[in-house]
Protein backbone atom coordinates (compact mmCIF):
# COMPACT_ATOMS: atom_id res chain seq x y z
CA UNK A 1 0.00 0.00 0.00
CA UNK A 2 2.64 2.39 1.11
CA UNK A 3 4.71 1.66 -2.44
CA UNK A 4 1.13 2.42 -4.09
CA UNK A 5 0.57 5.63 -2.17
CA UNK A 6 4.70 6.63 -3.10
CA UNK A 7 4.17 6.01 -7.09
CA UNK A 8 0.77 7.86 -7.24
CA UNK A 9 2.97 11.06 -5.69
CA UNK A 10 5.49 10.52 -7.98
CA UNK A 11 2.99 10.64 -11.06
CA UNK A 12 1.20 13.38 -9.69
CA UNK A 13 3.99 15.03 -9.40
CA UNK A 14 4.91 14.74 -13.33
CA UNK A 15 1.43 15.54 -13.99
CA UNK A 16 1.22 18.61 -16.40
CA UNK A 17 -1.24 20.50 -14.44
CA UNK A 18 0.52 19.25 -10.62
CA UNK A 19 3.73 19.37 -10.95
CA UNK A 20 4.88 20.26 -7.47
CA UNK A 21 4.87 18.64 -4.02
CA UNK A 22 3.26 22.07 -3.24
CA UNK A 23 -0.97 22.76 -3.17
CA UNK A 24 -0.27 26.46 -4.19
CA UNK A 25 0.42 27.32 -7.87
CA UNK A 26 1.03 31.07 -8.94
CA UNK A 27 0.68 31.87 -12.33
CA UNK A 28 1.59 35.31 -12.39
CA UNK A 29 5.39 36.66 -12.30
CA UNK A 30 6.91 37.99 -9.62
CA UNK A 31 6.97 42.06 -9.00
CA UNK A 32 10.68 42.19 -9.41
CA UNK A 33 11.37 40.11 -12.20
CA UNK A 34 8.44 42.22 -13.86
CA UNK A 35 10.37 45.08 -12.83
CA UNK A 36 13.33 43.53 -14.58
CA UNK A 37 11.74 42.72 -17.96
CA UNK A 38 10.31 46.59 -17.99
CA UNK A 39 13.75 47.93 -17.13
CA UNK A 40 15.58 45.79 -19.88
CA UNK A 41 12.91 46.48 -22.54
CA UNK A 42 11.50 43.20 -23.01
CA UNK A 43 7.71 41.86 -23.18
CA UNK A 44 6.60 39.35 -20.66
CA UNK A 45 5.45 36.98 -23.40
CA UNK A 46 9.20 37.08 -24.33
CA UNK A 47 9.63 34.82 -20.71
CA UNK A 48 8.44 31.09 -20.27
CA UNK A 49 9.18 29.85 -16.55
CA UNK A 50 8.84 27.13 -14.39
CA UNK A 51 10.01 26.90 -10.78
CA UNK A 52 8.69 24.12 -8.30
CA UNK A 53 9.78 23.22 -5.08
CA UNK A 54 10.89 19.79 -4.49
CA UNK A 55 11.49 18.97 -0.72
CA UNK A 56 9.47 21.56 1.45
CA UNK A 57 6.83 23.91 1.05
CA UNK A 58 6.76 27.05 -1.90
CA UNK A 59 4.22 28.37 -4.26
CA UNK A 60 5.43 27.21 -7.79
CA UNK A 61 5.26 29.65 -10.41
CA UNK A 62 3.76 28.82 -13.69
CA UNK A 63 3.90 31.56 -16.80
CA UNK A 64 3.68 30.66 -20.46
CA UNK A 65 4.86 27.20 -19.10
CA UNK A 66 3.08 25.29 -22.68
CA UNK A 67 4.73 27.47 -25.00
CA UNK A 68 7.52 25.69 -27.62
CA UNK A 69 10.48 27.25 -27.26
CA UNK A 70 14.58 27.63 -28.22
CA UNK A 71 16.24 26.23 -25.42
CA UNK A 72 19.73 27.07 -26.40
CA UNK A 73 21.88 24.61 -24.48
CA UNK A 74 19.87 23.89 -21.34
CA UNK A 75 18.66 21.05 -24.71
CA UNK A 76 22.51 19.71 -23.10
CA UNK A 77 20.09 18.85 -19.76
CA UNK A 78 17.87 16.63 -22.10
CA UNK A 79 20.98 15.11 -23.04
CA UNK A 80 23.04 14.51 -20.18
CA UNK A 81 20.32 12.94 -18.14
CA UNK A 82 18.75 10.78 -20.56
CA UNK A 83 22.71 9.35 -21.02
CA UNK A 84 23.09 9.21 -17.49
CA UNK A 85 20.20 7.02 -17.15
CA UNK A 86 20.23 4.88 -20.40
CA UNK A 87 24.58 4.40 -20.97
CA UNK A 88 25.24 4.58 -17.79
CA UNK A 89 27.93 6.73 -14.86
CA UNK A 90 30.59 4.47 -15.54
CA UNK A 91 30.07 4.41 -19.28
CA UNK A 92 33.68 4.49 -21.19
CA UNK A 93 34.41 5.08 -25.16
CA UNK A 94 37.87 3.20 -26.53
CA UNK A 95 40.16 4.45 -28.97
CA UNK A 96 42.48 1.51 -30.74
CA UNK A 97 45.33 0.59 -33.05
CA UNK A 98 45.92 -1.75 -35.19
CA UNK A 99 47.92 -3.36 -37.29
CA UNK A 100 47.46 -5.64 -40.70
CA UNK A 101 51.12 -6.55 -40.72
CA UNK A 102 54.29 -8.03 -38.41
CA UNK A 103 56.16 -6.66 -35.93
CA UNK A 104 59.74 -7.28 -35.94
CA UNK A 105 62.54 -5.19 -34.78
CA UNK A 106 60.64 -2.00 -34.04
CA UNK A 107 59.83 -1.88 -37.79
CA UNK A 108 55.92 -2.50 -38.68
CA UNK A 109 55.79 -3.97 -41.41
CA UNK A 110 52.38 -3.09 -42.79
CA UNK A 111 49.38 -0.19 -42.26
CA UNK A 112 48.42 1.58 -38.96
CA UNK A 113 44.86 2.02 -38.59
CA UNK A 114 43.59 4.22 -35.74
CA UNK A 115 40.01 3.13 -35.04
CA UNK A 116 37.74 5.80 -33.24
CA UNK A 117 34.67 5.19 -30.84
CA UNK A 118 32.98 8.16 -30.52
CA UNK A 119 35.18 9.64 -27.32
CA UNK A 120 34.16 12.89 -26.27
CA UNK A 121 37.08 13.68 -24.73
CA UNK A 122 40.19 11.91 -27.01
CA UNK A 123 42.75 15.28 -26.02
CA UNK A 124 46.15 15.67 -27.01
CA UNK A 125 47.05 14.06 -23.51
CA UNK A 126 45.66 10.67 -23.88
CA UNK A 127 46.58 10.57 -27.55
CA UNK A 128 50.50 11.19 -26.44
CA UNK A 129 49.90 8.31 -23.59
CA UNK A 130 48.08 5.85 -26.62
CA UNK A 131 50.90 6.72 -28.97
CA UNK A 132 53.35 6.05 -26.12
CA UNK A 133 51.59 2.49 -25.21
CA UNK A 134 52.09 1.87 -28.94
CA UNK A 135 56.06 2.38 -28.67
CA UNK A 136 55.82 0.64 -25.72
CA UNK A 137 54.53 -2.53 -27.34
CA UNK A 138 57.95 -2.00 -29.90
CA UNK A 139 56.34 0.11 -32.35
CA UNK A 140 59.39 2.52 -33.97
CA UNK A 141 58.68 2.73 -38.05
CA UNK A 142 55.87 2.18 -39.60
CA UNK A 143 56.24 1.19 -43.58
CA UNK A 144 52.51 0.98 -44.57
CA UNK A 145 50.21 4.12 -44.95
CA UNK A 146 48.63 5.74 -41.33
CA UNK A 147 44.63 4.47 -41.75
CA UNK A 148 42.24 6.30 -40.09
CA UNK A 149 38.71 4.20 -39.00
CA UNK A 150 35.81 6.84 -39.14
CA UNK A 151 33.21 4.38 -39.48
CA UNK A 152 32.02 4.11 -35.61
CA UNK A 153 29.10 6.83 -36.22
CA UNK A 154 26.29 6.62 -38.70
CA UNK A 155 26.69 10.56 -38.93
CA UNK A 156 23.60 12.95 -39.65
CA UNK A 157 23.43 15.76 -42.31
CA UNK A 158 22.33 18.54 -40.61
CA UNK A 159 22.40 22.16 -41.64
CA UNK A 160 25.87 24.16 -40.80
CA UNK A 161 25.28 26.37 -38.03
CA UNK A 162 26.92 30.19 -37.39
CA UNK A 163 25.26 31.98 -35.18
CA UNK A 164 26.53 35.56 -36.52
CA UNK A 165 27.91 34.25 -39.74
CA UNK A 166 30.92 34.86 -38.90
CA UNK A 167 34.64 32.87 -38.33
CA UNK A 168 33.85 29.92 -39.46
CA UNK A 169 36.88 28.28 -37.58
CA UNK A 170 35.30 28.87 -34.17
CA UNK A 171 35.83 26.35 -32.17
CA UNK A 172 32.07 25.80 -30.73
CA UNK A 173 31.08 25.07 -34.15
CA UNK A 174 33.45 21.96 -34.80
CA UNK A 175 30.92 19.21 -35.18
CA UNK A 176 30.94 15.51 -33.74
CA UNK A 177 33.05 12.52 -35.64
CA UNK A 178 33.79 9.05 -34.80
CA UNK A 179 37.47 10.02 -34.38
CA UNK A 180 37.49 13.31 -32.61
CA UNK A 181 40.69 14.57 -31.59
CA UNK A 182 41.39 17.41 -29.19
CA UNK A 183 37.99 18.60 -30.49
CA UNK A 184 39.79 19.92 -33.51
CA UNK A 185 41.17 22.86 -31.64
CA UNK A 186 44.56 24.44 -32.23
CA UNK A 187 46.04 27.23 -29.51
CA UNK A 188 48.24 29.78 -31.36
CA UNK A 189 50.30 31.63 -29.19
CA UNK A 190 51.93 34.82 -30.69
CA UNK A 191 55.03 37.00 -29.13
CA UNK A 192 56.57 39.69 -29.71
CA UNK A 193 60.54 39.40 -28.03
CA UNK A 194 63.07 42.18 -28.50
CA UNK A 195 61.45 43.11 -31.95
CA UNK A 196 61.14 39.69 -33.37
CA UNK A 197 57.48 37.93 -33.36
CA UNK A 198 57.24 34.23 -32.99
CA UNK A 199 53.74 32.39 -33.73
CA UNK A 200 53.83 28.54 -32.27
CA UNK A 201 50.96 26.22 -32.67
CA UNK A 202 49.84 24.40 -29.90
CA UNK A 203 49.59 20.86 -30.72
CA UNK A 204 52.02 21.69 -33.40
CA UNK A 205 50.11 19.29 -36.53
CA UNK A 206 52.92 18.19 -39.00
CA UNK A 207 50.43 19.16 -41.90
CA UNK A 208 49.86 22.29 -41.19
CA UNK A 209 52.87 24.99 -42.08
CA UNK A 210 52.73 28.84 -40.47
CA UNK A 211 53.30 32.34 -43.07
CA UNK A 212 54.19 34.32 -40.58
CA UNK A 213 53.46 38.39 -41.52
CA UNK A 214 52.78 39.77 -38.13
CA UNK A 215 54.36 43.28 -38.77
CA UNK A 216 56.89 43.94 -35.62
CA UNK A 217 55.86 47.43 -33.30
CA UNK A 218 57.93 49.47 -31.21
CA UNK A 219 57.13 48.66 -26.97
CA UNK A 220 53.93 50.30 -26.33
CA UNK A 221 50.69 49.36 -23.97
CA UNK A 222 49.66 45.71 -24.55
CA UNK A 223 45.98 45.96 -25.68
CA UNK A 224 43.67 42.79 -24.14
CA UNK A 225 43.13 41.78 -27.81
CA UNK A 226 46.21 42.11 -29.71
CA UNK A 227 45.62 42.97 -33.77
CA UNK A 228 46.23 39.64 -34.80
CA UNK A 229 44.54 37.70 -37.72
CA UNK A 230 44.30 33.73 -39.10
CA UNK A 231 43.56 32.66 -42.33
CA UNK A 232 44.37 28.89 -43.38
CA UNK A 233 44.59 28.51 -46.99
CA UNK A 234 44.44 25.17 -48.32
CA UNK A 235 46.86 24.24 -51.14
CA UNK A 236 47.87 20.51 -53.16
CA UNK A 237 49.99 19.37 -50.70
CA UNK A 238 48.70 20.89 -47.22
CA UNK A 239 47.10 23.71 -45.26
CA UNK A 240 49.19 27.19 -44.95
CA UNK A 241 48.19 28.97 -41.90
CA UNK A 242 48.73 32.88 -43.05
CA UNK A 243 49.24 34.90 -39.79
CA UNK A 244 49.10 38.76 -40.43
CA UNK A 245 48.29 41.68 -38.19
CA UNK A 246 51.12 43.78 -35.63
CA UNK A 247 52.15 43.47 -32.47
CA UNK A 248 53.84 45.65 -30.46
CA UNK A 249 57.18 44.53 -28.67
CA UNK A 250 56.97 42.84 -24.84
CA UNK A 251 53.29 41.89 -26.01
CA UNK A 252 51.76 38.25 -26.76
CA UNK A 253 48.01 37.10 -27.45
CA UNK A 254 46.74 33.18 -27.88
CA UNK A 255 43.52 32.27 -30.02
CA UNK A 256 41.80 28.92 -30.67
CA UNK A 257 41.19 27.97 -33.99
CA UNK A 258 39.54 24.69 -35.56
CA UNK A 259 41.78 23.76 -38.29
CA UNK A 260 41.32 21.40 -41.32
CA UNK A 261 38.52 18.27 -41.37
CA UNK A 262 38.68 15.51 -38.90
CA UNK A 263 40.56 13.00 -40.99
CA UNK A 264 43.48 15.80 -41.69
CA UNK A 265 43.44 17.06 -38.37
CA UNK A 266 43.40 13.61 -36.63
CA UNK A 267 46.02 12.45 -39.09
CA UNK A 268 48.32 15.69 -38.46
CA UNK A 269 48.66 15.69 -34.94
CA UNK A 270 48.95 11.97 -34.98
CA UNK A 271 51.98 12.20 -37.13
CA UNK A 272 53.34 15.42 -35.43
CA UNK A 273 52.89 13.10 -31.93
CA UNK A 274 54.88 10.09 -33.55
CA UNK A 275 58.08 12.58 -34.93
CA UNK A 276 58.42 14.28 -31.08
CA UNK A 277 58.25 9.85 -30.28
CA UNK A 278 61.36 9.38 -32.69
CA UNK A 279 59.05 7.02 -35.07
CA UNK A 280 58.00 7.33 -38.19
CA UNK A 281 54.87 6.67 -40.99
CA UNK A 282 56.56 5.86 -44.40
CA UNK A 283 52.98 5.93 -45.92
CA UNK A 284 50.28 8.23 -46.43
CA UNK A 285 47.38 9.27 -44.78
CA UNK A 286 43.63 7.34 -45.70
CA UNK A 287 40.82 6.41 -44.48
CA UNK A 288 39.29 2.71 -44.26
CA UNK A 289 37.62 0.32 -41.77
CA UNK A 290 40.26 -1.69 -39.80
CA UNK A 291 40.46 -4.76 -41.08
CA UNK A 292 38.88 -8.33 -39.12
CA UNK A 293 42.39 -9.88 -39.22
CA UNK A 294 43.93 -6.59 -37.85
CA UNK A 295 45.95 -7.08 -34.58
CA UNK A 296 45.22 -4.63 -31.46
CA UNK A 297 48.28 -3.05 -31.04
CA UNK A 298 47.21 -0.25 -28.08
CA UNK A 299 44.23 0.53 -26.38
CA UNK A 300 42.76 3.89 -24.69
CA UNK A 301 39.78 4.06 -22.99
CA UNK A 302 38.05 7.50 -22.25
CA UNK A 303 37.16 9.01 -18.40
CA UNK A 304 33.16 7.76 -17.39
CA UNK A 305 30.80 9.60 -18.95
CA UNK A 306 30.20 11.09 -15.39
CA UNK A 307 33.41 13.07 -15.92
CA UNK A 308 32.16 13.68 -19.44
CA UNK A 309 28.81 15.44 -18.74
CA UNK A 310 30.52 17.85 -16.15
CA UNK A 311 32.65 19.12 -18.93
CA UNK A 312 29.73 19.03 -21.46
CA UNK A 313 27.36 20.98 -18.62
CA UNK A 314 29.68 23.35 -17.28
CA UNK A 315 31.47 24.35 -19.93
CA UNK A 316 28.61 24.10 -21.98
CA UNK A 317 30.28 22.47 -24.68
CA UNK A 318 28.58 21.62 -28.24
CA UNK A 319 30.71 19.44 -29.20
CA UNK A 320 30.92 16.60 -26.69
CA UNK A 321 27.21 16.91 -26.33
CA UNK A 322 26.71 15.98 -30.20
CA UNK A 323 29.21 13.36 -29.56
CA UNK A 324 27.09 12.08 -26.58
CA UNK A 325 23.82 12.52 -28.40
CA UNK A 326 25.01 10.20 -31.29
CA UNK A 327 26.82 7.66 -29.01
CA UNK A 328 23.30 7.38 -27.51
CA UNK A 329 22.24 6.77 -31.34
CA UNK A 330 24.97 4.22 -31.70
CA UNK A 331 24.10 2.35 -28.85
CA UNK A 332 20.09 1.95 -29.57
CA UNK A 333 20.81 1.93 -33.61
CA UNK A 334 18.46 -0.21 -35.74
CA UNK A 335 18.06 -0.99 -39.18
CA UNK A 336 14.91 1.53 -39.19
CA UNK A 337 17.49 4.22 -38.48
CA UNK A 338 18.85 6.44 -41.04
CA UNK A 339 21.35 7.84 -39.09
CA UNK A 340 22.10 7.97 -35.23
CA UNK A 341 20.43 11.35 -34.82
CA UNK A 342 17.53 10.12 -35.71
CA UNK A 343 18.54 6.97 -33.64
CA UNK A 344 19.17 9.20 -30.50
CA UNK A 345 15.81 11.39 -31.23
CA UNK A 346 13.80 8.02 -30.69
CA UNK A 347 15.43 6.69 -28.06
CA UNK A 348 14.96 10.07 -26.12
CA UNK A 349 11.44 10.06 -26.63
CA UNK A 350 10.70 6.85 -25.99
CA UNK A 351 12.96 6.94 -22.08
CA UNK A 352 11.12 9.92 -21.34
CA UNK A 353 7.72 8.19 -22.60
CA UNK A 354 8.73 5.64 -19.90
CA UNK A 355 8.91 7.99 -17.14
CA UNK A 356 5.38 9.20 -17.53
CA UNK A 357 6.22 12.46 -19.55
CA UNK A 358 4.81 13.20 -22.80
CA UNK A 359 6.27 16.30 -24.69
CA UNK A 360 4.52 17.45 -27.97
CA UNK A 361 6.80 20.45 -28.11
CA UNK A 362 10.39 18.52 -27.94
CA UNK A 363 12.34 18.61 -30.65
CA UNK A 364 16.03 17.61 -30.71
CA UNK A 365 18.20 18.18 -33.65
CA UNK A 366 21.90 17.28 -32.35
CA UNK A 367 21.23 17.80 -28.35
CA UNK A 368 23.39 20.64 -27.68
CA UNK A 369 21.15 23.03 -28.39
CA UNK A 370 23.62 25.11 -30.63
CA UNK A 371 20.51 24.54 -33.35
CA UNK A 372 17.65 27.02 -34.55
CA UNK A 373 15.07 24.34 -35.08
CA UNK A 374 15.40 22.30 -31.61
CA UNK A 375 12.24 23.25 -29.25
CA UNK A 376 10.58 22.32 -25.44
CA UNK A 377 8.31 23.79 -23.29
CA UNK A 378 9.38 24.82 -19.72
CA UNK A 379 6.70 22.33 -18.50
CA UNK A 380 8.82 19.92 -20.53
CA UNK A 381 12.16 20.45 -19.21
CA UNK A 382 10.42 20.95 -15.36
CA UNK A 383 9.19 17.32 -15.68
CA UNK A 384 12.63 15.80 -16.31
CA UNK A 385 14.46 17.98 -14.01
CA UNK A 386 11.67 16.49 -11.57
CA UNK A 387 12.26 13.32 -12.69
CA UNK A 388 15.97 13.80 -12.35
CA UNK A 389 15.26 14.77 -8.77
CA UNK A 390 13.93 11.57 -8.16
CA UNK A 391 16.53 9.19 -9.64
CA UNK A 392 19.41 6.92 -8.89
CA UNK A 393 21.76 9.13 -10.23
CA UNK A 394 19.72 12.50 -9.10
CA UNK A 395 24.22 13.81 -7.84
CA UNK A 396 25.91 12.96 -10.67
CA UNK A 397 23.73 15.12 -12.85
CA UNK A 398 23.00 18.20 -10.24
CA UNK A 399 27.17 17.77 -9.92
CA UNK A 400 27.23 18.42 -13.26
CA UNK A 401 26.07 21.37 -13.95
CA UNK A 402 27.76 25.17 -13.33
CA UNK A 403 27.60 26.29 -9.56
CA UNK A 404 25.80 30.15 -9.53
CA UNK A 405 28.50 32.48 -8.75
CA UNK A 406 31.64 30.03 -8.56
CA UNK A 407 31.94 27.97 -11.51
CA UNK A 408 31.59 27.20 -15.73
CA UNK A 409 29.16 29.23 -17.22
CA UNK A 410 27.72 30.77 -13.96
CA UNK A 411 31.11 31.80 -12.38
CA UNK A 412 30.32 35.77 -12.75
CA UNK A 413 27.03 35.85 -11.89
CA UNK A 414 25.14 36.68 -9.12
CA UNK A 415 28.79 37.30 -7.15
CA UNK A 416 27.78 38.80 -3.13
CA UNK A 417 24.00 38.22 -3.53
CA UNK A 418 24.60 35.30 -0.97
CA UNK A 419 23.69 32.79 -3.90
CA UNK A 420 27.30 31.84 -4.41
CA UNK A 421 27.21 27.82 -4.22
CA UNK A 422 23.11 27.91 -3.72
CA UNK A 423 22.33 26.48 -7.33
CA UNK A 424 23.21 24.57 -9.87
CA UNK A 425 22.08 26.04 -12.87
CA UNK A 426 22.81 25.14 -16.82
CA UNK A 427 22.58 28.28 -19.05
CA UNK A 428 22.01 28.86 -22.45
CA UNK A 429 22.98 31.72 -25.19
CA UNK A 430 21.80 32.14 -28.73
CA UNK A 431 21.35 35.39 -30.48
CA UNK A 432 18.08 35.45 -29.33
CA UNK A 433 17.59 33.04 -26.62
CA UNK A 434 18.55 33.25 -22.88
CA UNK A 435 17.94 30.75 -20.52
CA UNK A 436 18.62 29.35 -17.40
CA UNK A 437 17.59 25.30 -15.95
CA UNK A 438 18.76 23.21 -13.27
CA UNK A 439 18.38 22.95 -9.23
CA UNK A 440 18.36 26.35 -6.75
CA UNK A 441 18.00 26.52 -2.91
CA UNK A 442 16.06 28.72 -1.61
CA UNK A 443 17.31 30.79 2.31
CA UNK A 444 15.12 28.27 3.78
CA UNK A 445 16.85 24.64 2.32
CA UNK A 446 14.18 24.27 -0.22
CA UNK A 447 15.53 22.80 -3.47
CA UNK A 448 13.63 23.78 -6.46
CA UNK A 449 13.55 22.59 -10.04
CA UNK A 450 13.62 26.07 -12.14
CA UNK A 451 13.71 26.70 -16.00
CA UNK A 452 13.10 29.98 -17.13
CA UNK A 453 13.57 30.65 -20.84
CA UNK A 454 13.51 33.74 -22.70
CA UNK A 455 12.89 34.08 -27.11
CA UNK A 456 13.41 37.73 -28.20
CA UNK A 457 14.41 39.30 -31.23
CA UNK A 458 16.65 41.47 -28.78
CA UNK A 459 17.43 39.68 -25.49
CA UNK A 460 20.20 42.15 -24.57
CA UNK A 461 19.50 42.46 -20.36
CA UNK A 462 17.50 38.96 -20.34
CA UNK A 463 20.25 37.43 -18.02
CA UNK A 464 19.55 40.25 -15.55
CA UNK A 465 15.95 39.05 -16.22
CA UNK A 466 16.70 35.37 -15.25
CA UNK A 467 19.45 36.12 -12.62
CA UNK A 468 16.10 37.95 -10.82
CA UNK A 469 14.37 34.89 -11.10
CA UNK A 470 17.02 32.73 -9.27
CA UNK A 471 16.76 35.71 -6.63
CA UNK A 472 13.29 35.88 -5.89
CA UNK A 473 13.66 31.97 -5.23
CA UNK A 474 16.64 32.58 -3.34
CA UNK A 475 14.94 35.21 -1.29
CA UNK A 476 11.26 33.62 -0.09
């Protein structure tokens, strides 16, 4: 009877019209966060929000809760969970080589094939270690051509997104492969020493060669954003990074850059690892599933994908969230699948279908939210954050996401309010969309579930707007 009496509360409690352990229901904003759309310029039908409390009393509020919306990357949330609960914490992606040839005398005598699995997290670090596992095991010269296995994902084609159309070799726009590397990020570091500018790549990629024109200034004030330009210009036989701009001397600035595809990019800093090793690839670079009589030469296996989804949540990063949303694609795949988008978009709906919660307005392109078609209610995302609340692995995913005023994307705000450490709250940026989801405490102890998401043609002030929100909880 008791279990009975517990799973009727916990369906009520997903119920679209009761979600909250509380009887009182407000469906009007607060003053102040009124106050704060009027002062910022922005209609109140601009603002959808949620906010429930989960363990001890509160009125939840309830505005333009059933209204589809952009969700920027709070989408990561629908993600992250749903991963949690269907791969599992302790999930782990592996990264292998392999050979189709002997091994005698350091010399490999035949191809190396690099098979990927999807790792969200492959960096330059655990590359070096897999590369040094592979001397390890007597690997010195390679005579056969460096093969690259891309064929783990079933990938989607989706639309190119830019936000402001603008560099196009940003890094947040790098999308997800089966052999990401580093994700595809370069760190240029430029100095200017006693008149004479240097410009070093950081990991240097053997395929890649710098034109340095960075015209040399007398010592003056270092600005915080030195004049300094990139432009990689792809030619027959490689990529030539063109560097141009001036710096003045004493000065130095560092940029990130995605460089090349995934295949030349993988294969570059692959190659550039093996020369700083003392070995050697005779061959050239391809690409071609590793072979069933292939050898396992080295094996890498990625952090748990608890690990994973902190860096994906607090650092809000697009990337690893596409990889995650595909692996989940991967996993599930059947031969109705096109692709493992579509994969993961099924297998989303049908875990949260599971749980009770039906939600017409979801719609998941790539699950990072870096989209202009992906949509959800704040009634939606309240029901799995509720949901969340009551699973097995309710710390993991609250762990995951930014702390307000100390950490990730919420390090800067809301600083001497007294909220510092009170919430953990996933945000979200677009050019039109602000947003805010996770778990906040209010001065009392009370935990609440809160999304608030704002669409606007002009959302310039909207985080004021949703740092009110987190206040007015904060303060009840």
């Amino acid at each position: 009877m008791i279990k009975s009496l517990r799973c009727i509360a916990l369906a009520t409690l997903l119920l679209p019209l009761a979600p909250s352990v509380s009887a009182t229901v407000s469906n009007t904003l607060p003053a102040k966060v009124q106050q704060a759309l009027k002062a910022n310029k922005l209609g109140g039908n601009s603002l959808s929000l949620m906010a429930v409390p989960l363990n001890g009393p509160g009125t939840s509020i309830i505005y333009n809760a059933d209204v589809s919306v952009n969700p920027a990357s709070t989408m990561k949330l629908v993600t992250t969970y749903a991963a949690l609960e269907l791969l599992g914490p302790t999930h782990q992606w592996r990264t292998e080589f392999y050979s189709d040839g002997p091994l005698k005398n350091g010399v490999l005598n035949g191809n190396l094939f690099l098979k990927g699995g999807g790792d969200p997290k492959l960096n330059m670090e655990k590359l070096w270690l897999l590369m040094r596992d592979l001397r390890a095991n007597g690997v010195e010269r390679v005579t056969g051509d460096l093969v690259l296995d891309r064929s783990h994902f079933n990938l989607p084609q989706l639309p190119t997104f830019n936000d402001d159309g603008g560099d196009k070799n940003k890094p947040f726009l790098v999308g997800p492969d089966s052999l990401l590397v580093n994700l595809k990020a370069v760190r240029m570091i430029t100095r200017n020493e006693g008149g004479k500018v240097s410009v070093q790549m950081d990991p240097p990629l053997a395929n890649v060669r710098i034109d340095n024109q960075i015209k040399a200034l007398p010592a003056a004030k270092c600005p915080g954003w030195p004049d300094v330009r990139f432009n990689p210009v792809s030619q027959f036989d490689g990529t030539t990074l063109v560097v141009t701009g001036k710096l003045a001397d004493g000065c130095s600035g560092q940029s990130y850059l995605s460089l090349l595809d995934h295949p030349a990019y993988t294969a570059g800093a692959i190659r550039g690892i093996w020369q700083e090793l003392g070995g050697s690839i005779a061959g050239k670079d391809r690409q071609a599933e590793v072979p069933k009589s292939a050898r396992l030469l080295a094996r890498a296996y990625s952090p748990d994908l608890v690990e994973v989804i902190r860096d994906i949540n607090k650092y809000s990063n697009n990337t690893m969230a596409r990889q995650l949303f595909l692996s989940l694609g991967e996993t599930f795949r059947d031969k109705a699948d096109p692709d493992d988008a579509k994969a993961a978009q099924r297998v989303i709906r049908s875990w949260l279908a599971r749980k009770g919660i039906t939600a017409p307005h979801l719609v998941i392109e790539n699950g990072s939210g870096l989209s202009r078609d992906e949509r959800v209610s704040v009634r939606e995302m309240s029901a799995m954050l509720q949901a969340a609340w009551q699973g097995p692995y309710a710390a993991e995913f609250i762990a995951s996401m930014p702390l307000v005023g100390m950490d990730g994307t919420m390090r800067k705000r809301l600083k001497r309010t007294g909220m510092e450490g009170q919430g953990h709250i996933k945000t979200g940026t677009l050019n039109n969309v602000r947003a805010i989801a996770g778990f906040s405490r209010d001065a009392k102890g009370t935990t609440w579930a809160v999304v608030a998401i704002l669409n606007d043609p002009r959302p310039w002030g909207a985080s004021a707007v949703l740092d009110q929100v987190l206040l007015d909880i904060y303060r009840r």
